[in-house]
Protein backbone atom coordinates (compact mmCIF):
# COMPACT_ATOMS: atom_id res chain seq x y z
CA UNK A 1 -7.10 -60.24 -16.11
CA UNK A 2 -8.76 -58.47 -12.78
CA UNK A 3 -5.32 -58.65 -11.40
CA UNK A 4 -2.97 -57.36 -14.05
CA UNK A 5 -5.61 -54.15 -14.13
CA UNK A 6 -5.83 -54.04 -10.27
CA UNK A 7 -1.30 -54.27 -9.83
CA UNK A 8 -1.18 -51.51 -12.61
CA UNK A 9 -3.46 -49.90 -10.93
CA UNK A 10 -1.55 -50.13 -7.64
CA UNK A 11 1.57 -48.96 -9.27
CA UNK A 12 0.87 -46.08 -11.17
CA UNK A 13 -0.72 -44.59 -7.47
CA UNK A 14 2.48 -45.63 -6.25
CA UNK A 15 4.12 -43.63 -8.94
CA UNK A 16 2.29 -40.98 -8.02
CA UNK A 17 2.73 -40.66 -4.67
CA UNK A 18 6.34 -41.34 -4.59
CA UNK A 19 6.63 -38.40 -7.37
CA UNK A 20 4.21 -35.88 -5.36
CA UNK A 21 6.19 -36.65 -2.42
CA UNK A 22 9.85 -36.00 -4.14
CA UNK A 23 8.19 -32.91 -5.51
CA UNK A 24 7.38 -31.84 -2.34
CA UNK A 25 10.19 -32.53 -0.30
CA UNK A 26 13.05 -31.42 -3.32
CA UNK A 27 11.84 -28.95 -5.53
CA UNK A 28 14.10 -26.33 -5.36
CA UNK A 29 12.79 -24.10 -8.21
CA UNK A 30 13.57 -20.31 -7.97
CA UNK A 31 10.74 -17.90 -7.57
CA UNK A 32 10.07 -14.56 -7.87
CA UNK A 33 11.66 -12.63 -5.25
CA UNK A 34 8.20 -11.27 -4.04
CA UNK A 35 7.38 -14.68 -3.17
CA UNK A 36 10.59 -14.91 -1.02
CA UNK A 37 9.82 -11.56 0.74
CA UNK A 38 6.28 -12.66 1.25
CA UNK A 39 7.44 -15.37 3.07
CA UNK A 40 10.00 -13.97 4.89
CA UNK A 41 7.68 -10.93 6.37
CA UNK A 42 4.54 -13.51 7.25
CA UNK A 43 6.81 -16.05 8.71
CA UNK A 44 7.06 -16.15 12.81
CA UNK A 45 10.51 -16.50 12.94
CA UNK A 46 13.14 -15.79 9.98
CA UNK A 47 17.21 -16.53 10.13
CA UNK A 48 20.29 -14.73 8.34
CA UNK A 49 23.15 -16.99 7.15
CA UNK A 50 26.61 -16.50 6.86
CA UNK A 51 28.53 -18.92 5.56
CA UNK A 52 32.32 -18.78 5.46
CA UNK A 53 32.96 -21.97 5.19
CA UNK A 54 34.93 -21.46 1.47
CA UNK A 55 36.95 -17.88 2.74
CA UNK A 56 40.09 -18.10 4.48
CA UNK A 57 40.42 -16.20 7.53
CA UNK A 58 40.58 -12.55 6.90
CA UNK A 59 40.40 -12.19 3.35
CA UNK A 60 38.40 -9.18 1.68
CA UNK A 61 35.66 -12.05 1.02
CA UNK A 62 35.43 -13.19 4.12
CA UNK A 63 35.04 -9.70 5.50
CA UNK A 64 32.62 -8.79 2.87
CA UNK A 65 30.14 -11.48 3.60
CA UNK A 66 30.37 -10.64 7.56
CA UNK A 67 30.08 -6.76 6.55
CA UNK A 68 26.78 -8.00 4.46
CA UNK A 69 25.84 -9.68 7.77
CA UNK A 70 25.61 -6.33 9.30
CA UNK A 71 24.24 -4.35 7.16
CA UNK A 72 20.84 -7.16 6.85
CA UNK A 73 20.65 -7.03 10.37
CA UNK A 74 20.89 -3.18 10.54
CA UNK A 75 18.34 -2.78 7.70
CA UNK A 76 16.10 -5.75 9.65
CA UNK A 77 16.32 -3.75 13.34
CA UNK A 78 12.51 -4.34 13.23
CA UNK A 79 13.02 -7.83 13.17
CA UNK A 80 14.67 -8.00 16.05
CA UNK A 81 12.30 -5.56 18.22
CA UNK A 82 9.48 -7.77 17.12
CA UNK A 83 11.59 -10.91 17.84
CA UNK A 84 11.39 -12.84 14.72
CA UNK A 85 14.96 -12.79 13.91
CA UNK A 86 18.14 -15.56 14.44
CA UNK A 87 21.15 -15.49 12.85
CA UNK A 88 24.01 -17.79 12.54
CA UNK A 89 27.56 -18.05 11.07
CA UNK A 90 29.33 -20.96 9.96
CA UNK A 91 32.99 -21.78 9.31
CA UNK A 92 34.77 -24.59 8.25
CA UNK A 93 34.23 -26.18 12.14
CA UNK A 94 31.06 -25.42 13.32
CA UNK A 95 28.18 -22.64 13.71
CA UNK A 96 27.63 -19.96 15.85
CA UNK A 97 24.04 -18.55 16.59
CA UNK A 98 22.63 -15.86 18.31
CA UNK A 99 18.51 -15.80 18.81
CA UNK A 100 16.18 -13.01 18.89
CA UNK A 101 13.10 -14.84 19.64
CA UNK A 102 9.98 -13.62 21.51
CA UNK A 103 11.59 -10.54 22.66
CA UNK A 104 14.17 -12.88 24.64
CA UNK A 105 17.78 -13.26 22.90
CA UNK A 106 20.16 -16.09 23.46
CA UNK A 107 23.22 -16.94 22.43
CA UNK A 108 24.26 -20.38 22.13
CA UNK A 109 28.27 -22.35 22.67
CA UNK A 110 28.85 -23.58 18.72
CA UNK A 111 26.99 -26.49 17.02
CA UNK A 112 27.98 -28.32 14.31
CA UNK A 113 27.11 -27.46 10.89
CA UNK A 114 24.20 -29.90 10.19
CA UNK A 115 22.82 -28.99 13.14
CA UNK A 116 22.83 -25.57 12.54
CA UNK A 117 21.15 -26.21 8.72
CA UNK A 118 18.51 -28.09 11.07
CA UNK A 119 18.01 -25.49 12.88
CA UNK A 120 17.86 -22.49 10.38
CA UNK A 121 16.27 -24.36 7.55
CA UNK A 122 12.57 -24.17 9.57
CA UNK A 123 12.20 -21.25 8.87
CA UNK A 124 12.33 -18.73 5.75
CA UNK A 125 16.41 -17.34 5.79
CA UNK A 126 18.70 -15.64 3.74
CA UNK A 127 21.95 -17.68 2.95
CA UNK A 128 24.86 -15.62 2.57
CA UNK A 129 27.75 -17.12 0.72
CA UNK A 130 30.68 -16.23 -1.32
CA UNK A 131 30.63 -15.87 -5.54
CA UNK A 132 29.63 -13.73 -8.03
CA UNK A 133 26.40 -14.99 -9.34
CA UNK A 134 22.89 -12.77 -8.98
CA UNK A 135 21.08 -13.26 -5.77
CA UNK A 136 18.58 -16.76 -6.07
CA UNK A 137 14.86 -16.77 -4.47
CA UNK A 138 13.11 -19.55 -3.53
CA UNK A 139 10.32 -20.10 -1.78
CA UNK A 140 11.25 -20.28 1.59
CA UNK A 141 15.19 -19.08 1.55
CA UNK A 142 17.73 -16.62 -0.70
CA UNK A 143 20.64 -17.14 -1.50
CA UNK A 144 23.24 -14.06 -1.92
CA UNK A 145 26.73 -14.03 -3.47
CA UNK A 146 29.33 -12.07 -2.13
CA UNK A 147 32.46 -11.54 -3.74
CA UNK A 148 35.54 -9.13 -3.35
CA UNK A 149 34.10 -6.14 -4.45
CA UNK A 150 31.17 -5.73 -2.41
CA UNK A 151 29.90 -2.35 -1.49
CA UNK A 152 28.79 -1.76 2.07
CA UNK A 153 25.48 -0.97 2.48
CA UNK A 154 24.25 -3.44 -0.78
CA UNK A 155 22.81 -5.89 1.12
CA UNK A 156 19.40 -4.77 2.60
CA UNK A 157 16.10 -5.63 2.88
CA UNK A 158 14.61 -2.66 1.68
CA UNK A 159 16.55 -0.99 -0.80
């Protein structure tokens, strides 16, 4: 009897843990955006995203998203000065970045695309991709949809 008890035991902690750790390591819930920017503003370093990869080359979309590029990184000038911010843009071969870290920027030959998630999911970032859903916050990333008729100047961290 002590050993049925003491293996049921044993497995519901395994349960457990294997359950807190998926929680941990999966849950992508959204969040209030405040908890997004909170994140973003207290985090050391933080990283814009543009991904292409579903645009072909020089369509209005694909232009759109890079124009949204921009205009984060011209509303997020302060990020740079302080040296918190990377971005990176990714097509259908690979990923460009460009790093504005500690006051020191560097621009790096392309990586592939997983090593570029690698690299910009450390940190809070703001994925840029193409659709025409609302903008998603979770707790350490956004993600924004960009479509065809995109207005320049929409996408900005403070307004």
């Amino acid at each position: 009897m002590i050993d049925k008890k003491f293996g049921a035991v044993i497995l519901i902690v395994l349960l457990s843990l294997i359950l807190t750790i998926y929680l941990l390591l999966f849950n992508n819930t959204q969040t209030d955006p405040s908890v997004f920017f909170k994140n973003w503003e207290t985090a050391d370093e933080v990283g814009l995203v543009l991904d292409i990869t579903n645009t072909n080359i020089g369509t209005e979309v694909q232009t759109n998203i890079l124009q949204c590029g921009t205009d984060y990184i011209s509303s997020a000038g302060h990020l740079i000065q302080q040296g918190k911010l990377s971005y990176y843009v990714i097509d259908q071969h690979e990923c460009y970045m460009e790093r504005h870290i500690n006051m020191e920027t560097s621009s790096n030959t392309p990586v592939s695309t997983s090593s570029c998630k690698k690299e910009y999911s450390q940190h809070p970032y703001i994925l840029v991709v193409p659709g025409n859903s609302a903008p998603e916050f979770y707790e350490n990333y956004a993600v924004v949809y960009i479509n065809q008729d995109y207005i320049q100047g929409q996408c900005s961290l403070y307004g």
